[in-house]
C-alpha atoms as a PDB file:
ATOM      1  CA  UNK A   1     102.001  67.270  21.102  1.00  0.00           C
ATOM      2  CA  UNK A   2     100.794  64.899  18.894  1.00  0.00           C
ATOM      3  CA  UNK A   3     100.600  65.478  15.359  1.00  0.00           C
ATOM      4  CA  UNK A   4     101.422  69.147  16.459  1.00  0.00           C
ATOM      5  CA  UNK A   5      97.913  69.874  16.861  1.00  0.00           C
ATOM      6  CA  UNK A   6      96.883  71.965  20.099  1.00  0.00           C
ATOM      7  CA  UNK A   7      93.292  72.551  20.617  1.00  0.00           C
ATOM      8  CA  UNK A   8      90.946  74.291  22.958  1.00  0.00           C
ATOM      9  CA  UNK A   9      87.135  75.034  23.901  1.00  0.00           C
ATOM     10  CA  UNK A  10      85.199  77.013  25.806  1.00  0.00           C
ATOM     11  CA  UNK A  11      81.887  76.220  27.907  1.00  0.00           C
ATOM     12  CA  UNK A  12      79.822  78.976  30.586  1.00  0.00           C
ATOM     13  CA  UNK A  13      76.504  78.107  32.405  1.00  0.00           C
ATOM     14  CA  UNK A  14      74.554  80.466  34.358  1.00  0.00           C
ATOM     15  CA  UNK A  15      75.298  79.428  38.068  1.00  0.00           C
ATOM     16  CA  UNK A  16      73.101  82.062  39.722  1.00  0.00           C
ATOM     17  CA  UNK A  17      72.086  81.244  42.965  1.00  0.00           C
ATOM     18  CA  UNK A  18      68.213  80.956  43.489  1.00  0.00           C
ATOM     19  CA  UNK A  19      66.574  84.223  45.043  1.00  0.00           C
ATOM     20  CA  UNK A  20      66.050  82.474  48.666  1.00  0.00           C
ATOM     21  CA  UNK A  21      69.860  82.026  49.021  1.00  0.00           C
ATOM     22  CA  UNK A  22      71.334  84.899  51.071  1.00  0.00           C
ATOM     23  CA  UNK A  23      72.921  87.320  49.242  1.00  0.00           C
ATOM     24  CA  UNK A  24      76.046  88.607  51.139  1.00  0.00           C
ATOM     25  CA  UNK A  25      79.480  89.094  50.263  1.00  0.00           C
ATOM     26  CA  UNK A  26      79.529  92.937  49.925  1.00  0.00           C
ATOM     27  CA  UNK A  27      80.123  95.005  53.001  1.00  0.00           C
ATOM     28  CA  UNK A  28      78.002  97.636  51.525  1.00  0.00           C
ATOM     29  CA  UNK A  29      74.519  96.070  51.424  1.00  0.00           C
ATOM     30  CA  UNK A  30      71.392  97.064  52.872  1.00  0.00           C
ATOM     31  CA  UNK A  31      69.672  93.833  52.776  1.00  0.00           C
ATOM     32  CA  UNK A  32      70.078  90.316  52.774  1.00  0.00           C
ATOM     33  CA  UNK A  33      67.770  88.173  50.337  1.00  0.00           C
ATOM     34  CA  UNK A  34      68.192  89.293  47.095  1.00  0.00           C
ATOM     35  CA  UNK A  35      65.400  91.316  45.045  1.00  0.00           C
ATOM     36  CA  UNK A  36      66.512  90.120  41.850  1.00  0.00           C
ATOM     37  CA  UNK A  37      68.897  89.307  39.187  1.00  0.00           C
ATOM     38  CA  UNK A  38      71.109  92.408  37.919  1.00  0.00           C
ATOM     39  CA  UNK A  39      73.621  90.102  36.250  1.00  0.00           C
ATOM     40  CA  UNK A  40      74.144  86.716  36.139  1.00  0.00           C
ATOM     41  CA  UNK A  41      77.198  84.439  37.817  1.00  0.00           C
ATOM     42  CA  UNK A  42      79.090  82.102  35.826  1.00  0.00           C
ATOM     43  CA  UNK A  43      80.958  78.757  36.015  1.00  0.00           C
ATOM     44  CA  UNK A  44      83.711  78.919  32.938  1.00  0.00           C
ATOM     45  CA  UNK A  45      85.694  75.606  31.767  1.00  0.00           C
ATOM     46  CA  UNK A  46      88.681  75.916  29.366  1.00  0.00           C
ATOM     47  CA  UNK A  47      89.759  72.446  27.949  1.00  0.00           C
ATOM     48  CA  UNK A  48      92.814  72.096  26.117  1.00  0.00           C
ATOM     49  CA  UNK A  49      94.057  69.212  24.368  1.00  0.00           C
ATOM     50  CA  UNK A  50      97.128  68.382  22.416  1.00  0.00           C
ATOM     51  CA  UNK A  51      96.275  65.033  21.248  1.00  0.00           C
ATOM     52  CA  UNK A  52      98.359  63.278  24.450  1.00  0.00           C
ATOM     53  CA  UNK A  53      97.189  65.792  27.705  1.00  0.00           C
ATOM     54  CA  UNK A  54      94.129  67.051  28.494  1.00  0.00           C
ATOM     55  CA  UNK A  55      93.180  69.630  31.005  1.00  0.00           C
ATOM     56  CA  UNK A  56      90.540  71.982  31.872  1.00  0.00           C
ATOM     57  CA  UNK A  57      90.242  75.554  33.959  1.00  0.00           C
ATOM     58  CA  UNK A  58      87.254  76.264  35.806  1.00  0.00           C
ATOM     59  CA  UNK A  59      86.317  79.331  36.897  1.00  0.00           C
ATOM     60  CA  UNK A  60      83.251  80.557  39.467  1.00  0.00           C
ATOM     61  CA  UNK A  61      81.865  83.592  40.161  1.00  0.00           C
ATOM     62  CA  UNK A  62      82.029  83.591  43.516  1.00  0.00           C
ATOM     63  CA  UNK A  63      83.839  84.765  46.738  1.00  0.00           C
ATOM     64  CA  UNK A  64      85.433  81.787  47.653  1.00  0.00           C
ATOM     65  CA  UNK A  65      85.077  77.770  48.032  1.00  0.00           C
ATOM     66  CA  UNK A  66      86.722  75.761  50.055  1.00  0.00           C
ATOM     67  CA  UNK A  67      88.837  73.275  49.847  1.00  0.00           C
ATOM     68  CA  UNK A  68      86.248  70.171  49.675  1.00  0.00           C
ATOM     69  CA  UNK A  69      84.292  72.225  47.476  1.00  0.00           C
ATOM     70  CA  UNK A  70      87.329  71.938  44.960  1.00  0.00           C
ATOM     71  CA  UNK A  71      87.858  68.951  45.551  1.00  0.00           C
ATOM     72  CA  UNK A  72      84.371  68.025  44.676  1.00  0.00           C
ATOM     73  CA  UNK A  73      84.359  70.087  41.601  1.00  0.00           C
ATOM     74  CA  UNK A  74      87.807  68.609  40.376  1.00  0.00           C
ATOM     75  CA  UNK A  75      86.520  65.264  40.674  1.00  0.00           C
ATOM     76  CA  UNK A  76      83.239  65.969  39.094  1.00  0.00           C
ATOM     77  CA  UNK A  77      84.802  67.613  36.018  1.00  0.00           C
ATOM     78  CA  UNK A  78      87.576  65.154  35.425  1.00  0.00           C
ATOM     79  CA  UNK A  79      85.002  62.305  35.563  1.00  0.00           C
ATOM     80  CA  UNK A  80      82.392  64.269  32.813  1.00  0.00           C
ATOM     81  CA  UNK A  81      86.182  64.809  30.864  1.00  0.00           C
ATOM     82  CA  UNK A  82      87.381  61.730  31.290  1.00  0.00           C
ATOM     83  CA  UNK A  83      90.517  63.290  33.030  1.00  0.00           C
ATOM     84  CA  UNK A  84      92.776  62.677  35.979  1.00  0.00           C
ATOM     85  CA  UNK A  85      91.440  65.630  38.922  1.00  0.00           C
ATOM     86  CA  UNK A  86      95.286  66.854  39.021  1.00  0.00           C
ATOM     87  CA  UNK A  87      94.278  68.131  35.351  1.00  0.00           C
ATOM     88  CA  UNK A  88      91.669  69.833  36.537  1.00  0.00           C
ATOM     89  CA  UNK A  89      92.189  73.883  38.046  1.00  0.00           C
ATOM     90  CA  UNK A  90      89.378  75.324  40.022  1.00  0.00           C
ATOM     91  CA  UNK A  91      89.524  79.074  40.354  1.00  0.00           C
ATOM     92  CA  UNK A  92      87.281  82.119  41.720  1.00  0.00           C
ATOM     93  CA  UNK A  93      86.836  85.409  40.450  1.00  0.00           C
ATOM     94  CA  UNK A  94      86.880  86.631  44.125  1.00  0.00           C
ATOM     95  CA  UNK A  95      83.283  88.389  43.246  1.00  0.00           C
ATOM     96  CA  UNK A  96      81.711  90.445  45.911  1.00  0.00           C
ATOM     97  CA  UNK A  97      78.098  90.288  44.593  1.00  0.00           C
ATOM     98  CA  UNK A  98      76.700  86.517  44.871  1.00  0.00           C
ATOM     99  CA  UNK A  99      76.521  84.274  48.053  1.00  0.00           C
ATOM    100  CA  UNK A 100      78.427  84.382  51.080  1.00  0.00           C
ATOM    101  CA  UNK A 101      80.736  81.485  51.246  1.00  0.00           C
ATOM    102  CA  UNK A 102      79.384  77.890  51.989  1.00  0.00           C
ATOM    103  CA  UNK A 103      81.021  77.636  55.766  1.00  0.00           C
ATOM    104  CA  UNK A 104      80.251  81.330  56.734  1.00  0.00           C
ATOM    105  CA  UNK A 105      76.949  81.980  56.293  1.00  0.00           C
ATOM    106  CA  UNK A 106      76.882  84.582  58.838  1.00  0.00           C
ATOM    107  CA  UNK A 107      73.178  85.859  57.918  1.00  0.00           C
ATOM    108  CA  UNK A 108      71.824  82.858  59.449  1.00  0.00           C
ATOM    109  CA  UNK A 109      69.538  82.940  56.723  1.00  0.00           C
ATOM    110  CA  UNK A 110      68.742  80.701  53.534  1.00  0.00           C
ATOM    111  CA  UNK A 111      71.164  78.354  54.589  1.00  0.00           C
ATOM    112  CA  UNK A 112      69.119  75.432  53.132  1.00  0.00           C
ATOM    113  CA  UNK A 113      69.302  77.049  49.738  1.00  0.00           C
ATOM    114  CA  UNK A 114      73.228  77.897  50.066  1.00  0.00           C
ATOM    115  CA  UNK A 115      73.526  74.051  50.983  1.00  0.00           C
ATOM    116  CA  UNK A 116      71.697  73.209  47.841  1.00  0.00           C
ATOM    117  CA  UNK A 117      73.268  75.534  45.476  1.00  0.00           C
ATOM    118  CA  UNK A 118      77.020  74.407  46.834  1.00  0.00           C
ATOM    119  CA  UNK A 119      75.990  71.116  46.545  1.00  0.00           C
ATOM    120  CA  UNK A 120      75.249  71.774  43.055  1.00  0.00           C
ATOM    121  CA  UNK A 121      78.281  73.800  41.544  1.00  0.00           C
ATOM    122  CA  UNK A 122      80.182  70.519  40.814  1.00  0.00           C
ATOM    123  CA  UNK A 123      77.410  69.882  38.390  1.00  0.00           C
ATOM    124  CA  UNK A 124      77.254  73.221  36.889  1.00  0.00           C
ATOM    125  CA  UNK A 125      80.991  72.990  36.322  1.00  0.00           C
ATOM    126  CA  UNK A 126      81.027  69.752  34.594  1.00  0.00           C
ATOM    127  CA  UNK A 127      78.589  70.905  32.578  1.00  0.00           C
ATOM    128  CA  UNK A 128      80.354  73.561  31.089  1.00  0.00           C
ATOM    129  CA  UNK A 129      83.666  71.511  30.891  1.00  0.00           C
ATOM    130  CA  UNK A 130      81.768  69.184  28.460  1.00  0.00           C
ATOM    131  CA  UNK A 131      80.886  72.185  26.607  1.00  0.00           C
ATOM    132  CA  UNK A 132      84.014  73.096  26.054  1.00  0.00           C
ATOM    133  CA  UNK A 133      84.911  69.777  25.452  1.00  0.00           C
ATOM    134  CA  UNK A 134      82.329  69.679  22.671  1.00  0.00           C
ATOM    135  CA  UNK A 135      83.971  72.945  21.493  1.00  0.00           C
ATOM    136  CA  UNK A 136      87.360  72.331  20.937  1.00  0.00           C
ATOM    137  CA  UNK A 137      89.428  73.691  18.073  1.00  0.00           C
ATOM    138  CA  UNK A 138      92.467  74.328  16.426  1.00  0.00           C
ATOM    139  CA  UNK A 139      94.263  76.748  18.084  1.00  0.00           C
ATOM    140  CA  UNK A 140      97.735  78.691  19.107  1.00  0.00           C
ATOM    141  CA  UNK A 141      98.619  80.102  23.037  1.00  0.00           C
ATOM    142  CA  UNK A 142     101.012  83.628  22.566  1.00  0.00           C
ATOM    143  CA  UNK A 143     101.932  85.782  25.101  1.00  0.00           C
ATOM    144  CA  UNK A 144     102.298  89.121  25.113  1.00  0.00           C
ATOM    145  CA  UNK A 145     103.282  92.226  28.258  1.00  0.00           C
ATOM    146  CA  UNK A 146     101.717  96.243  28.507  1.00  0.00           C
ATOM    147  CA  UNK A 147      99.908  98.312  31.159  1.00  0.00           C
ATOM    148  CA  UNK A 148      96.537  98.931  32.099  1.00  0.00           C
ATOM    149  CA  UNK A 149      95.680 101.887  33.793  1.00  0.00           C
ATOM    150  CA  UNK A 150      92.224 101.414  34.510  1.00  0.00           C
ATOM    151  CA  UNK A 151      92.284 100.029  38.093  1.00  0.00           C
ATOM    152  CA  UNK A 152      94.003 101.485  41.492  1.00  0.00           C
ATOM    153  CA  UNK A 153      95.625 100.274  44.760  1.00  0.00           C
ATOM    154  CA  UNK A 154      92.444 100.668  47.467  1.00  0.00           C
ATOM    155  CA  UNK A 155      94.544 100.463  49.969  1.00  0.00           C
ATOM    156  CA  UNK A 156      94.375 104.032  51.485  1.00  0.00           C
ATOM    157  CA  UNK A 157      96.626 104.780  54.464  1.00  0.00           C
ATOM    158  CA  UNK A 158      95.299 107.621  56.535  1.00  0.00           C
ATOM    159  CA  UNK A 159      97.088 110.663  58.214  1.00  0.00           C
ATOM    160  CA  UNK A 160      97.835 108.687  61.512  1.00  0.00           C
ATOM    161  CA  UNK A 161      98.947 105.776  59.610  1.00  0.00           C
ATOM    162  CA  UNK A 162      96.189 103.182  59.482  1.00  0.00           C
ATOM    163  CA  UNK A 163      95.472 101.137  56.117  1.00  0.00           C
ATOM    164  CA  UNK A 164      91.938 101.519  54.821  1.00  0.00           C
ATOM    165  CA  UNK A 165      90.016 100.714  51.786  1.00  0.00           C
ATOM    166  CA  UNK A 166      89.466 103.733  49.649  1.00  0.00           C
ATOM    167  CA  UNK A 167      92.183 104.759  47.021  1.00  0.00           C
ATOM    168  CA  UNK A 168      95.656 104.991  46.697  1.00  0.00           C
ATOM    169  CA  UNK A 169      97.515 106.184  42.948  1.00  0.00           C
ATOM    170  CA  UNK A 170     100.745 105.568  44.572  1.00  0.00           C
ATOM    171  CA  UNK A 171     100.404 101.934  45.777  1.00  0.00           C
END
């Protein structure tokens, strides 16, 4: 670290898919085009920087991307950061409620929007690493260990054996 100075920054755009991309990822839906906006997705970048390395964390909203898409995103990031791509970490949130992933569009519909919008999301993400790039500060990384109780194990196995999704206290 040089000078012993570690610092870090934050950036978040709105990467909400436009209303004619399909909207399924949940198993639970009734339709396929969304009908509006309930909450917004996001693309978040953490930079950090201690005066020698500098790296960045990007996280979608979204279900998945694959592999290129990362790829894409790493490069497009480390280039707006000025960063080698093997400083750059692209993760999801896993989140049910945006677009299906890029390859499986299985609605057949809105796939030139989803095409668009993928296409995009290395953009988006740039754009909030250099906002957090813009951002950075002094600051200290601490660790710490407890329990949260507020989530449980949905896997459910039934009477006759069979896993299922529903809700399990003991798992």
């Amino acid at each position: 670290m040089a000078n012993g100075t570690f610092r870090a920054g934050v950036g978040r755009v709105s990467i909400t898919p436009p209303l004619t991309a399909p909207h399924a990822s949940w198993g639970a839906q009734v339709h396929v085009l969304p009908d509006g906006v309930d909450a917004d997705l996001w693309a978040t970048a953490l930079v950090v920087d201690d005066g020698v390395t500098m790296a960045a964390w990007i996280d979608l909203d979204l279900v998945i991307v694959s592999r290129q898409e990362s790829d894409a995103i790493r490069d497009a990031v480390a280039a707006a950061l000025d960063i080698p791509s093997r400083a750059v970490r692209v993760s999801v949130t896993h989140n049910h409620a945006g677009p299906p992933p890029s390859a499986w569009n299985w609605t057949r519909q809105g796939q030139a929007a989803l095409d668009g919008y993928y296409a995009l999301l290395p953009e988006y993400a740039a754009g909030a690493a250099r906002m957090a790039q813009a951002g950075l500060r002094p600051t200290w990384v601490a660790a710490g260990s407890g329990q949260s109780r507020v989530a449980v194990n949905r896997r459910e196995i039934t009477p006759d054996g069979r896993p299922v999704t529903g809700v399990n206290p003991d798992g």
